[in-house]
C-alpha atoms as a PDB file:
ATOM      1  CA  UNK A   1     -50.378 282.987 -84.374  1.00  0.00           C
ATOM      2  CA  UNK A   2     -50.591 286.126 -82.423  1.00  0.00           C
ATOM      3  CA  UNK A   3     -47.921 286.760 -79.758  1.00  0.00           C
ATOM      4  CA  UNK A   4     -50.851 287.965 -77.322  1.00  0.00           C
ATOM      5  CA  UNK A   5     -52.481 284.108 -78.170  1.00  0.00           C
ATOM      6  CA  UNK A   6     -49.263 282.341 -77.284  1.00  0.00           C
ATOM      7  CA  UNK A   7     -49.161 284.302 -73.802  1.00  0.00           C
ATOM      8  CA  UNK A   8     -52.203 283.376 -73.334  1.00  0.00           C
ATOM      9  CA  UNK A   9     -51.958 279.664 -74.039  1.00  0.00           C
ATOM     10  CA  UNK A  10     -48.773 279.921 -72.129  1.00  0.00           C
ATOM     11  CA  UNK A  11     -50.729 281.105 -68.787  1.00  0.00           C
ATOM     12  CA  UNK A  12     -53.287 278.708 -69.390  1.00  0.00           C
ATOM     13  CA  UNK A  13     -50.847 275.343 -69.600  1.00  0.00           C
ATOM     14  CA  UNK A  14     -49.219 277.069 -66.152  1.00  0.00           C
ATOM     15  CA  UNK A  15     -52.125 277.060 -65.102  1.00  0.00           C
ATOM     16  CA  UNK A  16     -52.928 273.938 -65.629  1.00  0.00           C
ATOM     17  CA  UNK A  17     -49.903 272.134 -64.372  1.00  0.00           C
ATOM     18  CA  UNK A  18     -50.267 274.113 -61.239  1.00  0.00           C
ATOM     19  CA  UNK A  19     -53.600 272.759 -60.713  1.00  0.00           C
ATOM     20  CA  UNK A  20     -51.677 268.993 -61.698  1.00  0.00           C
ATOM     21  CA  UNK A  21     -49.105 269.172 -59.334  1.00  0.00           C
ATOM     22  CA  UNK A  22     -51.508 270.902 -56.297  1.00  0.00           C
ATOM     23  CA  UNK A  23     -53.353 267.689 -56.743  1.00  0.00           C
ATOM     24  CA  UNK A  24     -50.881 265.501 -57.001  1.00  0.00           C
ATOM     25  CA  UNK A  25     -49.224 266.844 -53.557  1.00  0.00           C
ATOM     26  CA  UNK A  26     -52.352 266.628 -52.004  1.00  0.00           C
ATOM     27  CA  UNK A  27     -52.861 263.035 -52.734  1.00  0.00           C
ATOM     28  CA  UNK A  28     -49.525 262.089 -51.330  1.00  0.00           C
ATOM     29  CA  UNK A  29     -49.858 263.997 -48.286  1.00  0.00           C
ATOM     30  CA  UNK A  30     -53.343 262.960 -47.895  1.00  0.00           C
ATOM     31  CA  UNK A  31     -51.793 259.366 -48.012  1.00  0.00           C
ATOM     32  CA  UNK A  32     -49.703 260.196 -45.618  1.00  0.00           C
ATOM     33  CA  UNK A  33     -52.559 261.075 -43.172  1.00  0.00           C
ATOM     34  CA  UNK A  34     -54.713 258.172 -44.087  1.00  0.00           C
ATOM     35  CA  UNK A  35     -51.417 255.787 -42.979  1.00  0.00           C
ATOM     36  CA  UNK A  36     -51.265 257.747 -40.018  1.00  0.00           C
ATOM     37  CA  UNK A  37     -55.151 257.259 -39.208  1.00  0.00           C
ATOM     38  CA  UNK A  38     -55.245 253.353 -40.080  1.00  0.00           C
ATOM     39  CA  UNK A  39     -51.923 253.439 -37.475  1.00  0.00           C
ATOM     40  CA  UNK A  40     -53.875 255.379 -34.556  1.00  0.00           C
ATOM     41  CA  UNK A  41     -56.615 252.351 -35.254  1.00  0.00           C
ATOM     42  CA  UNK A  42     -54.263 249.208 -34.899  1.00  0.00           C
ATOM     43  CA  UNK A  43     -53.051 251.227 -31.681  1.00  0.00           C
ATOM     44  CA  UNK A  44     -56.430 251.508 -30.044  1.00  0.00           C
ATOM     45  CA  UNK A  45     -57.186 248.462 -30.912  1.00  0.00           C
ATOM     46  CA  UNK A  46     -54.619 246.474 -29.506  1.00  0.00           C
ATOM     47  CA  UNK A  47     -54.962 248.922 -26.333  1.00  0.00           C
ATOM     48  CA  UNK A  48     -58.269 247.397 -26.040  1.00  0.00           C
ATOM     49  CA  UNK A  49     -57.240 244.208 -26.614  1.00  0.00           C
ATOM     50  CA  UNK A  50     -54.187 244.669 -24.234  1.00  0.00           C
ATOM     51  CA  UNK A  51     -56.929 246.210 -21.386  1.00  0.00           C
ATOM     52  CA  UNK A  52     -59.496 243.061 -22.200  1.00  0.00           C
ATOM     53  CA  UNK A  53     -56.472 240.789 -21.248  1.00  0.00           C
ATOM     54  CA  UNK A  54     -55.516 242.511 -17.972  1.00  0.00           C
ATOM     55  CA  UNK A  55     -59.342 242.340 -17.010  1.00  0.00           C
ATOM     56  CA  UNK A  56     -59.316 238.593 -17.736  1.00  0.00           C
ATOM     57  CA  UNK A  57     -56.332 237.908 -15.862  1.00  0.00           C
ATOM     58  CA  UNK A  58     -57.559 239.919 -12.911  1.00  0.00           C
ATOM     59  CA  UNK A  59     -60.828 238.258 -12.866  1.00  0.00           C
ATOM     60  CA  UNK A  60     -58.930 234.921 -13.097  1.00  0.00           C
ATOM     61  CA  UNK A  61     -56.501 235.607 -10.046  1.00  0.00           C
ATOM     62  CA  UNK A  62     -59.723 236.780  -7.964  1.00  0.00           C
ATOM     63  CA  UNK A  63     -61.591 233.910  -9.018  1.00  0.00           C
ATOM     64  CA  UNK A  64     -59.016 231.126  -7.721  1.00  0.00           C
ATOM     65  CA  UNK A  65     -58.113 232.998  -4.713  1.00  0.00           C
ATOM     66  CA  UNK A  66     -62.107 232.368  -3.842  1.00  0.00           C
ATOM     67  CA  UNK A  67     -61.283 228.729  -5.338  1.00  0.00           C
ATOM     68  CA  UNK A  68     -58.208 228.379  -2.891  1.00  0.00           C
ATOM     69  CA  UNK A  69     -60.457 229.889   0.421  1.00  0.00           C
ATOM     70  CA  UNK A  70     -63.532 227.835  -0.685  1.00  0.00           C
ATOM     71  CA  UNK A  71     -60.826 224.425  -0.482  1.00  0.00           C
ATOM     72  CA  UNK A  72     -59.148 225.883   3.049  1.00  0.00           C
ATOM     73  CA  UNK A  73     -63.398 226.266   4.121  1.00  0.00           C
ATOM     74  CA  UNK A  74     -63.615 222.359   3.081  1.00  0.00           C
ATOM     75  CA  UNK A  75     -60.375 220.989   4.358  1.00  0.00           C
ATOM     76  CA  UNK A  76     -61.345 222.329   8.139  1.00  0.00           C
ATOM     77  CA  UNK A  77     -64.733 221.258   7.525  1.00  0.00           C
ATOM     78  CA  UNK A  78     -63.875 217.707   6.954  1.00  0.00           C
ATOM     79  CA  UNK A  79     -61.014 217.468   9.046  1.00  0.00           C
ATOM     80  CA  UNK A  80     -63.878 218.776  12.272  1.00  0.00           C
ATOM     81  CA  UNK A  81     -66.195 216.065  10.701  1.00  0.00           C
ATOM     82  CA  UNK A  82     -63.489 213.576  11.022  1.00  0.00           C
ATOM     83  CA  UNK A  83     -62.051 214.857  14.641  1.00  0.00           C
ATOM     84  CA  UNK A  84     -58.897 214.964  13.025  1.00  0.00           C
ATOM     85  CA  UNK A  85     -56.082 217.857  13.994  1.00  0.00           C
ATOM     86  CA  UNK A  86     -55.266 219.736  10.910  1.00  0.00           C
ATOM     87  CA  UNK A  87     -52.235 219.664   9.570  1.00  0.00           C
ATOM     88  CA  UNK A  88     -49.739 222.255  11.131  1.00  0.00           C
ATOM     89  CA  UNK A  89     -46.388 223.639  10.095  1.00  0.00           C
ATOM     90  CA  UNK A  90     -43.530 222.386  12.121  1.00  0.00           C
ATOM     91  CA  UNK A  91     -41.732 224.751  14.398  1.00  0.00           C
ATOM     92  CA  UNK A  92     -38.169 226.044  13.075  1.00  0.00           C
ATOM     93  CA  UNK A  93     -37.273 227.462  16.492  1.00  0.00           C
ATOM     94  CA  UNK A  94     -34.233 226.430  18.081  1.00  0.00           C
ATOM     95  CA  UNK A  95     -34.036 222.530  18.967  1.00  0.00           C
ATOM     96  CA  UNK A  96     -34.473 221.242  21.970  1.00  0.00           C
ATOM     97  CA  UNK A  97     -31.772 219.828  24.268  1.00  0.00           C
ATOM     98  CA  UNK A  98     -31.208 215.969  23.740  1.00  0.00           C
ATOM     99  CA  UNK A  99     -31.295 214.222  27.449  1.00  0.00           C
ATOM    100  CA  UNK A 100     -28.397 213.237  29.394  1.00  0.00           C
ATOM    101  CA  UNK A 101     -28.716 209.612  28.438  1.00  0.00           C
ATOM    102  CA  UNK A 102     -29.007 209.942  25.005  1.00  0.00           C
ATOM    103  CA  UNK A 103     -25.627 212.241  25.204  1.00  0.00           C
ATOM    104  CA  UNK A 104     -24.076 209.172  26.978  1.00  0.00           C
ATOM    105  CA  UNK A 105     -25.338 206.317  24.637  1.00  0.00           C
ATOM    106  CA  UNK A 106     -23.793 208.872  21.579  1.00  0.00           C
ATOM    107  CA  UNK A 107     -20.669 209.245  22.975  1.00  0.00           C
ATOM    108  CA  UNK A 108     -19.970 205.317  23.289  1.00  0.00           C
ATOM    109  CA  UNK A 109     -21.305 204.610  20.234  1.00  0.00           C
ATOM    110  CA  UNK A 110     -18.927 207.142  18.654  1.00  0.00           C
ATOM    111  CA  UNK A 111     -15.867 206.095  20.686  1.00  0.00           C
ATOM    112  CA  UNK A 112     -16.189 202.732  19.164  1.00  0.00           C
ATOM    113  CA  UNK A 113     -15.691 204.161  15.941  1.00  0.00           C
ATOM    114  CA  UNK A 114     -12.545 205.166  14.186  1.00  0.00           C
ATOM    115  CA  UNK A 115     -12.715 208.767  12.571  1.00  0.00           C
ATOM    116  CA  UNK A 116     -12.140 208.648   8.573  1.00  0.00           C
ATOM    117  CA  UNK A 117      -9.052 209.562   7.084  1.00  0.00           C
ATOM    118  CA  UNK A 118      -7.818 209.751   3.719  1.00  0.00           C
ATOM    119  CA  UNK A 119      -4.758 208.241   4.055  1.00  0.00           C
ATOM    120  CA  UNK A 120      -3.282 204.707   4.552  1.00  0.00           C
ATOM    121  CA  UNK A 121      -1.090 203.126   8.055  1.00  0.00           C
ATOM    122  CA  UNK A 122       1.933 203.571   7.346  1.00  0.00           C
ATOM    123  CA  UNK A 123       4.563 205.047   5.283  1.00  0.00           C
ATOM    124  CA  UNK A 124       3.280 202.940   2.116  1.00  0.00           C
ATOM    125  CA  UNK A 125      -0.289 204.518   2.042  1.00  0.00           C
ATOM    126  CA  UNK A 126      -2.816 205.143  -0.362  1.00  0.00           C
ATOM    127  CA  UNK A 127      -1.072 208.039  -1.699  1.00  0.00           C
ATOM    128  CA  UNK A 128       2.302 206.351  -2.602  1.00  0.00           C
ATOM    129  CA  UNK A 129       3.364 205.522  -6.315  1.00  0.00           C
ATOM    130  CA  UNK A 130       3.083 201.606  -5.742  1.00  0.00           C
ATOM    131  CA  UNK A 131       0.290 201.437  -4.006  1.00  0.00           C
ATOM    132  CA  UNK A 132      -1.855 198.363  -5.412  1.00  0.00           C
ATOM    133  CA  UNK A 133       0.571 197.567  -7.659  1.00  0.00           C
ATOM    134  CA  UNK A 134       2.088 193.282  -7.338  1.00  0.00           C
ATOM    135  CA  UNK A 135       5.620 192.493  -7.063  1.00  0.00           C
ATOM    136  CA  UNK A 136       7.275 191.598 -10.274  1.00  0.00           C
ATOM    137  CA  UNK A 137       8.821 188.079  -9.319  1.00  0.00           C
ATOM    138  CA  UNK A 138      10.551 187.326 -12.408  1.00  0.00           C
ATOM    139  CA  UNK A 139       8.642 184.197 -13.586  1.00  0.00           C
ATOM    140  CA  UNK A 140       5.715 186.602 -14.799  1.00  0.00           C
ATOM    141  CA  UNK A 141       5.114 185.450 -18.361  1.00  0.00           C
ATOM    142  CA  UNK A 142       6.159 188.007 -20.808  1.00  0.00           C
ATOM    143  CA  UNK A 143       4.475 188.879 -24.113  1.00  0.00           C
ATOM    144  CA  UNK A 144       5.780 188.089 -27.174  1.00  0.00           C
ATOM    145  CA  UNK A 145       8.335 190.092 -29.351  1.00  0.00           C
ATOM    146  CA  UNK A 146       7.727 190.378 -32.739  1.00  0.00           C
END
């Protein structure tokens, strides 16, 4: 063979693995972007389905709020119907002051009593080292030695 044909063969398998490896870069970077796409899907998506969710919860909220007034609407219907007085919240304000006699009866009633303590008459109390314990007369039966 000629040199000029082996140049020319030469360019032409260049050529040709250019043309291979262009392609082959552009189908791995073109991969790349199709992940990329499919991703950006699943994202609106789920955005949607995230949005659908908030709307639903919304709706359900607003729909027993009207549940909760359409109950209040009933209760003082039926409590009109039945002359009854609706139920009210007591009063936390500050109590009233209890009557002279009831003062009196309290204080008798409390001088009768003896305040609790936590100790014992005495100087053998609750708190001493023998409290509770019996006598040891002597004639207690022993157990036996082995």
């Amino acid at each position: 063979m000629e040199i000029s044909n082996i140049n020319w063969m030469l360019g032409a398998a260049c050529l040709l693995a250019g043309i291979g490896f262009g392609v082959l870069g552009y189908h791995l970077i073109n991969a790349g972007a199709r992940n990329a796409q499919a991703l950006r899907q699943r994202l609106a998506e789920r955005d949607r389905q995230l949005t659908e969710l908030r709307d639903g919860v919304s709706e359900h909220f607003e729909r027993l709020g009207g549940l909760a007034d359409a109950l209040n609407r009933e209760v003082g219907e039926a409590t009109t119907r039945l002359n009854v007085e609706a139920p009210r919240r007591p009063e936390l304000g500050p109590a009233p002051a209890p009557a002279a006699e009831a003062v009196s009866a309290e204080a008798d009633a409390s001088a009768d009593l003896a305040a609790p303590r936590d100790y014992a008459d005495g100087n053998r109390g609750t708190l001493s080292e023998d409290f509770g314990l019996k006598q040891n007369d002597g004639d207690a039966p022993q157990p036996p030695r082995y």
